[in-house]
N, C-alpha and C. Protein backbone atom coordinates (compact mmCIF):
# COMPACT_ATOMS: atom_id res chain seq x y z
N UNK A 1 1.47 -19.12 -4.26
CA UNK A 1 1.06 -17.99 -3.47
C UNK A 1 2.21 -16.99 -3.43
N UNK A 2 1.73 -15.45 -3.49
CA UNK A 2 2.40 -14.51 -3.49
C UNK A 2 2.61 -13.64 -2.06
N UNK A 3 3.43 -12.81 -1.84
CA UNK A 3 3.51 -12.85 -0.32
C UNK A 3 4.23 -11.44 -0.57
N UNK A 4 3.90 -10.54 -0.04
CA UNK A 4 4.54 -9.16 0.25
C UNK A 4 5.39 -9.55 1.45
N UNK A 5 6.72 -9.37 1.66
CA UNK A 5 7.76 -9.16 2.77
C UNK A 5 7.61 -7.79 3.11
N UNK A 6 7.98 -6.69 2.00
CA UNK A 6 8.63 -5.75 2.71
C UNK A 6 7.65 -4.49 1.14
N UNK A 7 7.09 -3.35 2.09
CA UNK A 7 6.94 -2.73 1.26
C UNK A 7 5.65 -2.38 1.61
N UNK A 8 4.70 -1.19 0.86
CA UNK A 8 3.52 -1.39 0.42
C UNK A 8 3.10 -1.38 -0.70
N UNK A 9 3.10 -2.14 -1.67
CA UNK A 9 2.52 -1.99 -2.77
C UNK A 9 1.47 -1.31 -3.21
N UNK A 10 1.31 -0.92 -4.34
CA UNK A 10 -0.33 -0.72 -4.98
C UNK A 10 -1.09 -1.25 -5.76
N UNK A 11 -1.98 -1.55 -5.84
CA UNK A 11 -2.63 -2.55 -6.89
C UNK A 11 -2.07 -2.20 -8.17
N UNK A 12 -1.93 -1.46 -8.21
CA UNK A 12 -1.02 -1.38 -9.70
C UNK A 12 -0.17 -2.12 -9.62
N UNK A 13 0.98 -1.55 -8.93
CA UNK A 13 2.41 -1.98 -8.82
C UNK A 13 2.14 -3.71 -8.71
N UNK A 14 1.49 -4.32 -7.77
CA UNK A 14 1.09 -5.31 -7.28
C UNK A 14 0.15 -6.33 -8.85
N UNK A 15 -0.12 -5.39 -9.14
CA UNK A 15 -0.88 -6.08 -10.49
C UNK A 15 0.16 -6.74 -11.65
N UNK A 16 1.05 -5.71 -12.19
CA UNK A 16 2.08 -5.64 -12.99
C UNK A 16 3.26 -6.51 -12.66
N UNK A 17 3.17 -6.74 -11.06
CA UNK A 17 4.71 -7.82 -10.77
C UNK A 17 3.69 -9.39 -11.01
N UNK A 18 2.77 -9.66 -10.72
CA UNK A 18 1.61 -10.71 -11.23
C UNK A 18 1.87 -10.63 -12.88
N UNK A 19 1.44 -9.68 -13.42
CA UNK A 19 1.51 -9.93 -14.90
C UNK A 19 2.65 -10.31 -15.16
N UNK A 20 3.87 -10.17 -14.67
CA UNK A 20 5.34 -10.66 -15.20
C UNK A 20 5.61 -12.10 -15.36
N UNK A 21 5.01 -12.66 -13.49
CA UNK A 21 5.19 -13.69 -13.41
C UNK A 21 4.13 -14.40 -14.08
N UNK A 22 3.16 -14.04 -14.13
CA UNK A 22 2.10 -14.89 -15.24
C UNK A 22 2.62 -15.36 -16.58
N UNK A 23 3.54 -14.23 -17.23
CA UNK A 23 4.07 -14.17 -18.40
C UNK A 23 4.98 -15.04 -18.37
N UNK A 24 5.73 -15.03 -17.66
CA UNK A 24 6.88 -15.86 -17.60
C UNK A 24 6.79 -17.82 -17.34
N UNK A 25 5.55 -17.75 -16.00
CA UNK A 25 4.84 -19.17 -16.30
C UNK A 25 4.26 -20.02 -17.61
N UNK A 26 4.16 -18.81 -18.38
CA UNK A 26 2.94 -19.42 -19.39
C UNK A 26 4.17 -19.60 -20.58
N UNK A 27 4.98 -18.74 -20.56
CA UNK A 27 6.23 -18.92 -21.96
C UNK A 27 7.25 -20.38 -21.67
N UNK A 28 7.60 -20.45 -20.34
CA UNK A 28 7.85 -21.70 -19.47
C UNK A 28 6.96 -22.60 -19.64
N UNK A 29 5.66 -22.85 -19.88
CA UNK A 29 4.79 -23.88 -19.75
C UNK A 29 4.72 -24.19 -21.48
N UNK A 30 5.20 -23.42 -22.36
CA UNK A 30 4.67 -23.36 -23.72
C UNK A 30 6.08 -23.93 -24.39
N UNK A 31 7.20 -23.99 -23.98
CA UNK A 31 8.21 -24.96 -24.43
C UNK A 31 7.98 -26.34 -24.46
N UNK A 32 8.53 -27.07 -25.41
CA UNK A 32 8.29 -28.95 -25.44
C UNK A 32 9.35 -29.16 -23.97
N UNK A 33 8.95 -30.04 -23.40
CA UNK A 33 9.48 -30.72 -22.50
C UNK A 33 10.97 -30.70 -22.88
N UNK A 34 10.98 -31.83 -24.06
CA UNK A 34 12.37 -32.35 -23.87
C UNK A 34 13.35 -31.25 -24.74
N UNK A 35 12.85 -29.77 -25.08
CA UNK A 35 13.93 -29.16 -25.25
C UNK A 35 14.89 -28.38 -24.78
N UNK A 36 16.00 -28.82 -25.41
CA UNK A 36 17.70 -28.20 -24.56
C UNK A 36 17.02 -26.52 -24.20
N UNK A 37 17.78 -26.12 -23.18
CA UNK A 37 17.66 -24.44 -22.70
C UNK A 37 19.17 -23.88 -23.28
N UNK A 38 18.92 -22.81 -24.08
CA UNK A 38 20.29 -22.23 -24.66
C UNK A 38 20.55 -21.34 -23.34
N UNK A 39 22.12 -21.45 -22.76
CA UNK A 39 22.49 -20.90 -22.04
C UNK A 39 23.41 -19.09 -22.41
N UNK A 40 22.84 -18.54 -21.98
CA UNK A 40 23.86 -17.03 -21.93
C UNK A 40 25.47 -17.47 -21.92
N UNK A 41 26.19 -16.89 -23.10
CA UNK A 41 26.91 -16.89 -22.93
C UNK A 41 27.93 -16.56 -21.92
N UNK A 42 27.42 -15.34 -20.71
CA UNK A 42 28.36 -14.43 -19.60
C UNK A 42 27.95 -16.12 -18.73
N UNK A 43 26.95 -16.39 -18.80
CA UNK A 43 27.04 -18.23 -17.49
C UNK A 43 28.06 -19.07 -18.10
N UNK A 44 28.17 -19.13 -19.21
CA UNK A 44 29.22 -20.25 -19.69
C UNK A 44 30.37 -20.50 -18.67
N UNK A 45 30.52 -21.33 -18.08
CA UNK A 45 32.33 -21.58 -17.30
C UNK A 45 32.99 -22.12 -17.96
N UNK A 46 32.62 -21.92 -19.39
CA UNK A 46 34.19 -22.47 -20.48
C UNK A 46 35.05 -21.23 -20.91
N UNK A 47 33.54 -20.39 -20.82
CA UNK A 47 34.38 -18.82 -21.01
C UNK A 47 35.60 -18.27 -20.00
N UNK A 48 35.34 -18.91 -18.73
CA UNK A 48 36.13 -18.09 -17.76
C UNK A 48 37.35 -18.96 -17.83
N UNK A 49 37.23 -20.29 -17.80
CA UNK A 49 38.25 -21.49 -17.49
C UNK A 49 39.27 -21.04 -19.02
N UNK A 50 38.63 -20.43 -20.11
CA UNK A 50 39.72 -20.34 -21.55
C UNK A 50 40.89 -19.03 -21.24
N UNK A 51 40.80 -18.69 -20.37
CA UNK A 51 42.15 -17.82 -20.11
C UNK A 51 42.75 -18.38 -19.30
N UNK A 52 44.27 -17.65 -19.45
CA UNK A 52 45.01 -18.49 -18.48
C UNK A 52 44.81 -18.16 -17.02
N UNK A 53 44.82 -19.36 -16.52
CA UNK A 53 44.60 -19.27 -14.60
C UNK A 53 45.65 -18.99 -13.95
N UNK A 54 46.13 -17.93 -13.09
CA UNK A 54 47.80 -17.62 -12.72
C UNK A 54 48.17 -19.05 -11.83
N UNK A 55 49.52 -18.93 -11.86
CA UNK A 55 50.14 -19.82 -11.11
C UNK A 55 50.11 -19.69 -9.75
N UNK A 56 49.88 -20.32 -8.58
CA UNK A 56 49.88 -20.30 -6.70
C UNK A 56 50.42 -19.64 -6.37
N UNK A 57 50.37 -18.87 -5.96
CA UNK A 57 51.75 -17.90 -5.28
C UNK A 57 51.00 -16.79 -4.17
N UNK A 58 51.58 -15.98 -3.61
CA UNK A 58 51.40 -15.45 -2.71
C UNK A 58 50.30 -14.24 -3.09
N UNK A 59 50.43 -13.80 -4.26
CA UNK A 59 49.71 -12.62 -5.10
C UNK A 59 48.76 -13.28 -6.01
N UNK A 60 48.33 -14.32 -5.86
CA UNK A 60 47.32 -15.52 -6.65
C UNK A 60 45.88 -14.30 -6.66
N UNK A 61 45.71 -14.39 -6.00
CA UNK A 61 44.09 -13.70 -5.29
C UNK A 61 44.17 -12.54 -5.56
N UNK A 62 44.89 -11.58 -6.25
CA UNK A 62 44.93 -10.49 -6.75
C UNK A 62 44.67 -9.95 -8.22
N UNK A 63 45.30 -11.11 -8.51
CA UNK A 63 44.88 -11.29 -10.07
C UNK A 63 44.04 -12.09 -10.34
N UNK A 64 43.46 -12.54 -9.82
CA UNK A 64 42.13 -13.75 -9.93
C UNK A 64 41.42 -13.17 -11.11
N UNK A 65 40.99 -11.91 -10.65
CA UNK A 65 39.72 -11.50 -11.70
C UNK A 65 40.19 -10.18 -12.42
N UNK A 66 41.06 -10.00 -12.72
CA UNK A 66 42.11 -8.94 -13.69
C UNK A 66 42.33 -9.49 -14.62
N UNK A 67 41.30 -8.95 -16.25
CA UNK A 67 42.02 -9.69 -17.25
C UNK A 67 43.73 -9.72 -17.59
N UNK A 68 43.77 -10.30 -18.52
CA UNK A 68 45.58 -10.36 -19.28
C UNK A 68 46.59 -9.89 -17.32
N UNK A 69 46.18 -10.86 -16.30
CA UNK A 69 47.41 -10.57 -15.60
C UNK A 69 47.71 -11.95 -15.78
């Protein structure tokens, strides 16, 4: 079941967010069970963990997410 929170839709609008998720059930339902899901590379956490992680220090949290610091 689908549920409007916030908004008023139009049967259009309201039609077309249905067709998405229809689409998306049925491409989901049309995979074999037991096959692997290829993951996006930007989700990978091997990508983030392969640079270097700064050392503890007082300025740690500054460079957290600054490449090459």
């Amino acid at each position: 079941m689908i549920k409007v929170v916030r908004g008023n839709p139009t049967p259009e609008e309201l039609a077309a967010a249905l067709a998405v998720v229809r689409a998306r059930a049925a491409a989901a339902a049309a995979l074999p069970s037991g096959a692997p899901t290829v993951r996006d590379a930007w989700s990978d956490p091997s990508r983030v963990a392969a640079r270097r992680v700064p050392q503890p220090g007082p300025a740690t949290w500054s460079r957290t997410y600054w490449p090459g610091a």
